[in-house]
N, C-alpha and C. Protein backbone atom coordinates (compact mmCIF):
# COMPACT_ATOMS: atom_id res chain seq x y z
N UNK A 1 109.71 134.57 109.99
CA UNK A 1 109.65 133.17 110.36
C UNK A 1 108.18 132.82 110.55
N UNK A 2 107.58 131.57 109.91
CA UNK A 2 106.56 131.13 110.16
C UNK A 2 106.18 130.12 111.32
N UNK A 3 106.06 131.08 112.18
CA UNK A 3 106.07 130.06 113.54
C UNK A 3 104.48 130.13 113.87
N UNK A 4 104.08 128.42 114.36
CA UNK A 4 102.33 128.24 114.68
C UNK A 4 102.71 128.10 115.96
N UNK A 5 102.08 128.71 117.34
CA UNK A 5 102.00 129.14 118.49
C UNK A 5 100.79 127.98 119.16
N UNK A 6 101.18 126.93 119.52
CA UNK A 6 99.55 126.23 120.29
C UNK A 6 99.87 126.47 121.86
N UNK A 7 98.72 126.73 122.09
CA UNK A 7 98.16 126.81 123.39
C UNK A 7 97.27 126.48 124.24
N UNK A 8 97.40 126.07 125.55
CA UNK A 8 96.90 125.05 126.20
C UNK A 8 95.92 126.03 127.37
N UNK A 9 95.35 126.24 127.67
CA UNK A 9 94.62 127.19 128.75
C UNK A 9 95.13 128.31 129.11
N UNK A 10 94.94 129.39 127.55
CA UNK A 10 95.91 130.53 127.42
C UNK A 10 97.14 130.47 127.31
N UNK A 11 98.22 129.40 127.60
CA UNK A 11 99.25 129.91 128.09
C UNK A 11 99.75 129.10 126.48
N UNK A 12 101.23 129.61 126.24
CA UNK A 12 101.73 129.10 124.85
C UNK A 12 102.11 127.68 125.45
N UNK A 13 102.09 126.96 124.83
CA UNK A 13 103.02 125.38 125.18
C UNK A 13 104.00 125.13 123.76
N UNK A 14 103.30 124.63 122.97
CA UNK A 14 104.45 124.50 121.59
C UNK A 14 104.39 126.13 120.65
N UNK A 15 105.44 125.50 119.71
CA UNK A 15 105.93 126.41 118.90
C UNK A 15 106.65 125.54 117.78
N UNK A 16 105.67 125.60 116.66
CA UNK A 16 105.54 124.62 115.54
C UNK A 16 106.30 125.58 114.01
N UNK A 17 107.22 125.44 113.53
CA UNK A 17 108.15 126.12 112.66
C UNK A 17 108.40 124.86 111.37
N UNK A 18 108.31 125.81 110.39
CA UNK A 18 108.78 124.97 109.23
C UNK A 18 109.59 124.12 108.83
N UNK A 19 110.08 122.79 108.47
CA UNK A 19 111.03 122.45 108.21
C UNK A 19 112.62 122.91 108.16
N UNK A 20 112.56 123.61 107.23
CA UNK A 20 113.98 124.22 106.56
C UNK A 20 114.02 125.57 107.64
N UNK A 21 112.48 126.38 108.47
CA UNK A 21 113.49 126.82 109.76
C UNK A 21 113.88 126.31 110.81
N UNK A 22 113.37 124.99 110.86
CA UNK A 22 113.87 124.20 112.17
C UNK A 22 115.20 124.11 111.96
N UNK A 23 115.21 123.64 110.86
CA UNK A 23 116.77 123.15 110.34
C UNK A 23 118.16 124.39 110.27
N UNK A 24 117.60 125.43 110.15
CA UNK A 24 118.10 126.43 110.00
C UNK A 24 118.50 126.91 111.62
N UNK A 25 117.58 126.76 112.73
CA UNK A 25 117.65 126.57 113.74
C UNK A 25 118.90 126.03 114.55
N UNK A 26 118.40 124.77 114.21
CA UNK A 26 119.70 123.57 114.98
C UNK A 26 121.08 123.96 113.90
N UNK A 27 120.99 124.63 112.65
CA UNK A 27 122.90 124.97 112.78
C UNK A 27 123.29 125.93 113.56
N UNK A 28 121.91 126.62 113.64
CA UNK A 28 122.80 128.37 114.08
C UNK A 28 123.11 127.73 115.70
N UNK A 29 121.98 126.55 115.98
CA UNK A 29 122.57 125.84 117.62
C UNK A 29 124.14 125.04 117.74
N UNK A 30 124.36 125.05 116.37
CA UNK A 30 125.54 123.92 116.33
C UNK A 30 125.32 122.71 116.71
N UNK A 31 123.97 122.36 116.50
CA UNK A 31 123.44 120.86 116.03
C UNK A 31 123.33 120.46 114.90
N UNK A 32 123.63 118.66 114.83
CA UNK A 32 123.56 118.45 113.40
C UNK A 32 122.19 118.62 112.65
N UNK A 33 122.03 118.89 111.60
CA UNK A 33 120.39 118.44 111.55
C UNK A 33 119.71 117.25 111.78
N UNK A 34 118.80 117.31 111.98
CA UNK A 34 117.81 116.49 111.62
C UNK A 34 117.52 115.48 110.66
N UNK A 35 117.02 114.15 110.86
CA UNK A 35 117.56 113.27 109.51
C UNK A 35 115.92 112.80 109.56
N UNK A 36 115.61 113.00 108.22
CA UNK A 36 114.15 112.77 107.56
C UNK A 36 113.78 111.07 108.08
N UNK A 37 114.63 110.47 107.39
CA UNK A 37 114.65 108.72 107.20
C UNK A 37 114.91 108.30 108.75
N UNK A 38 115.90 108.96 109.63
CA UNK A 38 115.62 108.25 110.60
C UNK A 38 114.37 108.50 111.51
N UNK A 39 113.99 109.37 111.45
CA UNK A 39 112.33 109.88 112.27
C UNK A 39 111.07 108.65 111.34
N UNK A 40 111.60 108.63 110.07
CA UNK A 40 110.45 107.85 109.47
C UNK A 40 110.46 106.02 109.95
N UNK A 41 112.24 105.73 110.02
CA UNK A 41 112.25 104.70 110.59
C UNK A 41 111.78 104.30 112.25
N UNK A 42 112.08 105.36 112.27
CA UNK A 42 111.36 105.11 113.95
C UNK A 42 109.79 105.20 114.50
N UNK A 43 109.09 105.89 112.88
CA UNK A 43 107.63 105.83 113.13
C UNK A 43 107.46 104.35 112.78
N UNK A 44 107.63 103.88 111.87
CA UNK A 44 107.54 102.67 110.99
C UNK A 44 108.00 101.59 112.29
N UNK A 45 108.22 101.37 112.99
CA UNK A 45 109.02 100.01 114.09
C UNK A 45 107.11 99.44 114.47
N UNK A 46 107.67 98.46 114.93
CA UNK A 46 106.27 97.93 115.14
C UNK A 46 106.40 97.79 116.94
N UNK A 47 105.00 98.24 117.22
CA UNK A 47 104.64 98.80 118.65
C UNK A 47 104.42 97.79 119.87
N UNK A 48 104.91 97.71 121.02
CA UNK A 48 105.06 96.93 121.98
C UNK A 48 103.72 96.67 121.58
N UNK A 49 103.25 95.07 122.88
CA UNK A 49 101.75 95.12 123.14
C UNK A 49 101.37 96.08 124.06
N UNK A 50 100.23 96.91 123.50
CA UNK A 50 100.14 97.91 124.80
C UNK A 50 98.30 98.07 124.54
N UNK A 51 97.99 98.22 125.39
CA UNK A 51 96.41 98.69 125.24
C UNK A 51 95.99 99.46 123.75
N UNK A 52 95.07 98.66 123.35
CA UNK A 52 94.69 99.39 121.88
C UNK A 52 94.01 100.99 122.29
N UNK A 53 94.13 102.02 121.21
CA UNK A 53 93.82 103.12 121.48
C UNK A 53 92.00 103.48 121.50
N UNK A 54 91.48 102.34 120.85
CA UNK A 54 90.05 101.87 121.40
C UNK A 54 89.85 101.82 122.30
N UNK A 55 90.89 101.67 123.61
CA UNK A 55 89.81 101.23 125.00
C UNK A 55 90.66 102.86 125.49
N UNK A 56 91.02 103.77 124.74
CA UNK A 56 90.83 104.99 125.63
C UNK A 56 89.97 105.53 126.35
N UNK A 57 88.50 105.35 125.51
CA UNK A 57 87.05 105.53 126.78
C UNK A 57 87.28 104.76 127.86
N UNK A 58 87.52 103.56 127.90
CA UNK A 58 87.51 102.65 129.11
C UNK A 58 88.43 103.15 129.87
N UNK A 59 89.89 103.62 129.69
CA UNK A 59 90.53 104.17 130.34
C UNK A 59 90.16 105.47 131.26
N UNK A 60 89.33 106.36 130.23
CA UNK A 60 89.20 107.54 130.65
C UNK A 60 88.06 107.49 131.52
N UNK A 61 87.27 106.75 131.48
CA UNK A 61 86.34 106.35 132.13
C UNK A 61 86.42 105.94 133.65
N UNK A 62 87.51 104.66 133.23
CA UNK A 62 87.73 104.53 134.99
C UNK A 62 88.20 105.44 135.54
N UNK A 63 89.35 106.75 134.86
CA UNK A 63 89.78 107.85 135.94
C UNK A 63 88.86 109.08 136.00
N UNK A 64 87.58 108.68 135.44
CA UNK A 64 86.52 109.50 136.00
C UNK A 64 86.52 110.93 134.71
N UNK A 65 87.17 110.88 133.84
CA UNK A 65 87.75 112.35 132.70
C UNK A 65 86.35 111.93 132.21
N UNK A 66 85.55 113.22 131.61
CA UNK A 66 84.87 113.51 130.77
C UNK A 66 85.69 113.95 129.46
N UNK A 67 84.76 113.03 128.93
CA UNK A 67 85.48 113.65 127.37
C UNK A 67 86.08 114.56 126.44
N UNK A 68 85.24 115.38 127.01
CA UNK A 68 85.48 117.34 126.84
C UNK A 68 86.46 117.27 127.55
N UNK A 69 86.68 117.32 128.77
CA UNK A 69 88.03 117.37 129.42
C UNK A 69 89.56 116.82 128.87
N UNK A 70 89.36 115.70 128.68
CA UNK A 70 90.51 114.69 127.83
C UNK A 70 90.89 115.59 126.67
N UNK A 71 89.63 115.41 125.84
CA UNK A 71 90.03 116.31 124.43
C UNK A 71 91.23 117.93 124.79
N UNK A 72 90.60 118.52 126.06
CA UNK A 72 91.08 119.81 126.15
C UNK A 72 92.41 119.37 126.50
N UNK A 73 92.73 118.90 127.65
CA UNK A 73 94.02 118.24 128.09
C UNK A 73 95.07 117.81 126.84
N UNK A 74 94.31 116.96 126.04
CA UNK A 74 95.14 116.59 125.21
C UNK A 74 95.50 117.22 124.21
N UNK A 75 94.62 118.12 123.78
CA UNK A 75 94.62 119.32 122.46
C UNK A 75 94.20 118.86 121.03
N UNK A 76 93.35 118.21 121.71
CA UNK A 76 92.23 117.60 120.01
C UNK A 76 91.04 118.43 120.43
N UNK A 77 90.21 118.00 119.30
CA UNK A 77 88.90 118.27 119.58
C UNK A 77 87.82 117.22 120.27
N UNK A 78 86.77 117.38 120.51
CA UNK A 78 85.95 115.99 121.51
C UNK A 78 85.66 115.04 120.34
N UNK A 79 85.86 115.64 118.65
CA UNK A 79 85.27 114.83 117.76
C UNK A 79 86.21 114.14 117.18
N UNK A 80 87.43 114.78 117.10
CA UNK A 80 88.51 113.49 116.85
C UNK A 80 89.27 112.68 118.18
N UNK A 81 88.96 112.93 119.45
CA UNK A 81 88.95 112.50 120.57
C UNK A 81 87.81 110.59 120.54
N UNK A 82 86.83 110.94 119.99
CA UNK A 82 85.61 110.07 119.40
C UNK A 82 86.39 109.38 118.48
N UNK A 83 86.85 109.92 117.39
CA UNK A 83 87.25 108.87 116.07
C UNK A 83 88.43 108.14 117.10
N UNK A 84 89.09 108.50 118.25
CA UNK A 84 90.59 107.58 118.31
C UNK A 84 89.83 106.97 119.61
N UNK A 85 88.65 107.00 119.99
CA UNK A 85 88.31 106.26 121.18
C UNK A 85 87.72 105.32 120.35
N UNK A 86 86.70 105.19 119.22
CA UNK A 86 86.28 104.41 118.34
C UNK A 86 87.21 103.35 117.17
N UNK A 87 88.44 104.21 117.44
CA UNK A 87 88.79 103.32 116.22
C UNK A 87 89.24 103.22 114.81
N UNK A 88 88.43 104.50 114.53
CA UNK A 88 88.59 105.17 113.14
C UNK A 88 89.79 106.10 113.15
N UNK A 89 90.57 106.44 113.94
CA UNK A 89 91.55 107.13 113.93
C UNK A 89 92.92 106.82 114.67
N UNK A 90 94.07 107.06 113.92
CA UNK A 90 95.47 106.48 114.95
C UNK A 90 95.74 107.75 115.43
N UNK A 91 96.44 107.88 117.03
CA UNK A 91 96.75 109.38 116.95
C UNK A 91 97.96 109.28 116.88
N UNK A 92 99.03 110.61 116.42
CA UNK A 92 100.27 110.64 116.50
C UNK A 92 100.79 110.58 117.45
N UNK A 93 102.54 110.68 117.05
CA UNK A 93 103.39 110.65 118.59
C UNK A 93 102.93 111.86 119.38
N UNK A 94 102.38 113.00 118.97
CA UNK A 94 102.67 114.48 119.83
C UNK A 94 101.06 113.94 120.88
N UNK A 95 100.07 113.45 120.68
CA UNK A 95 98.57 113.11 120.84
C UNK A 95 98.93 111.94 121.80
N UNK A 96 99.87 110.80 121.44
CA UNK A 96 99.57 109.60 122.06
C UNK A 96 100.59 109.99 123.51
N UNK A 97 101.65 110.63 123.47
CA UNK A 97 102.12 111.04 124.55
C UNK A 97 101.28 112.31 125.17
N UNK A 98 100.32 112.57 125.06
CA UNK A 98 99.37 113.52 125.36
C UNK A 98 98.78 112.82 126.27
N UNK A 99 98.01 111.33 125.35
CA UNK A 99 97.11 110.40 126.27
C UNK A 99 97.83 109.74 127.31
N UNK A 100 99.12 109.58 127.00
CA UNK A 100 99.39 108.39 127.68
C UNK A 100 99.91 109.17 129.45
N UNK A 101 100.02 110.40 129.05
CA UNK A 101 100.48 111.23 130.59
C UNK A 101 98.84 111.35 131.06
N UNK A 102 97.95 111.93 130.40
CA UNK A 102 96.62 111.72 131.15
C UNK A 102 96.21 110.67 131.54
N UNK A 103 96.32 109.70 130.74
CA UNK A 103 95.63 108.29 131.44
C UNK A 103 96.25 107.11 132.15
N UNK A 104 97.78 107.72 132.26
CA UNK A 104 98.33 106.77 132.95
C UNK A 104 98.98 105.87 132.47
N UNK A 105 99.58 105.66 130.86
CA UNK A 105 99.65 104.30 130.08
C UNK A 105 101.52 104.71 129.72
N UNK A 106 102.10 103.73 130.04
CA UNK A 106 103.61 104.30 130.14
C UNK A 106 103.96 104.01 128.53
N UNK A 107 103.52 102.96 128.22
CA UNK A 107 104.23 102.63 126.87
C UNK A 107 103.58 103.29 125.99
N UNK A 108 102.68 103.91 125.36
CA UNK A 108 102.25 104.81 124.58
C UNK A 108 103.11 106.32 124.28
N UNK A 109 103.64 106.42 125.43
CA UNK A 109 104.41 107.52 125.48
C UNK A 109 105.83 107.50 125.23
N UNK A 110 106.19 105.94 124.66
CA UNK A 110 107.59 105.88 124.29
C UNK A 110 107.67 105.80 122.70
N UNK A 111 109.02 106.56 122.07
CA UNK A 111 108.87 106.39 121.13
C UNK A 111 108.52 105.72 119.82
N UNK A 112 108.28 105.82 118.87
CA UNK A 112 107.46 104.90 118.11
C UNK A 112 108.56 104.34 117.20
């Protein structure tokens, strides 16, 4: 099994597996699978008004986080931490519910 192991200050947190073994997974759980189109429809919905992901410095700022810090917390690097405080970058669902438990922002962290 090709399983990717991420980890957060040593310790394991996720456990990232291939498609067809996830899927392989949830039968041997006696879950249905997984449906491609509905995960895509639910990225695709268009997003409450919620604070643009530009004023994450401003956010992080008022709760005092250094950047390096945020990045580590969240599990980016400080340089794509930069592209989504700037602008140049959207982060995903796994990233924006990352930010949104560090900085406090409830609707970021609901599904997309």
């Amino acid at each position: 099994m090709g399983i990717q192991v991420i980890s957060r200050d040593g310790q394991p947190e996720y456990a990232v597996v291939p498609w067809e073994q996830y899927q392989a997974l949830l039968k041997a759980a006696g879950q249905a699978p997984a449906e491609v189109a509905e995960e895509a429809a639910h990225q695709s919905a268009p997003a409450p008004s919620l604070p643009a992901f530009s004023e994450v410095a401003q956010l992080r700022q008022a709760k005092g986080i250094a950047p390096e810090q945020l990045a580590r917390n969240v599990g980016v690097s400080p340089a794509y931490l930069a592209m989504i405080e700037s602008g140049e970058r959207q982060p995903d669902a796994a990233i924006r519910r990352a930010l949104a438990w560090h900085l406090g922002v409830a609707g970021w962290s609901e599904p997309s």
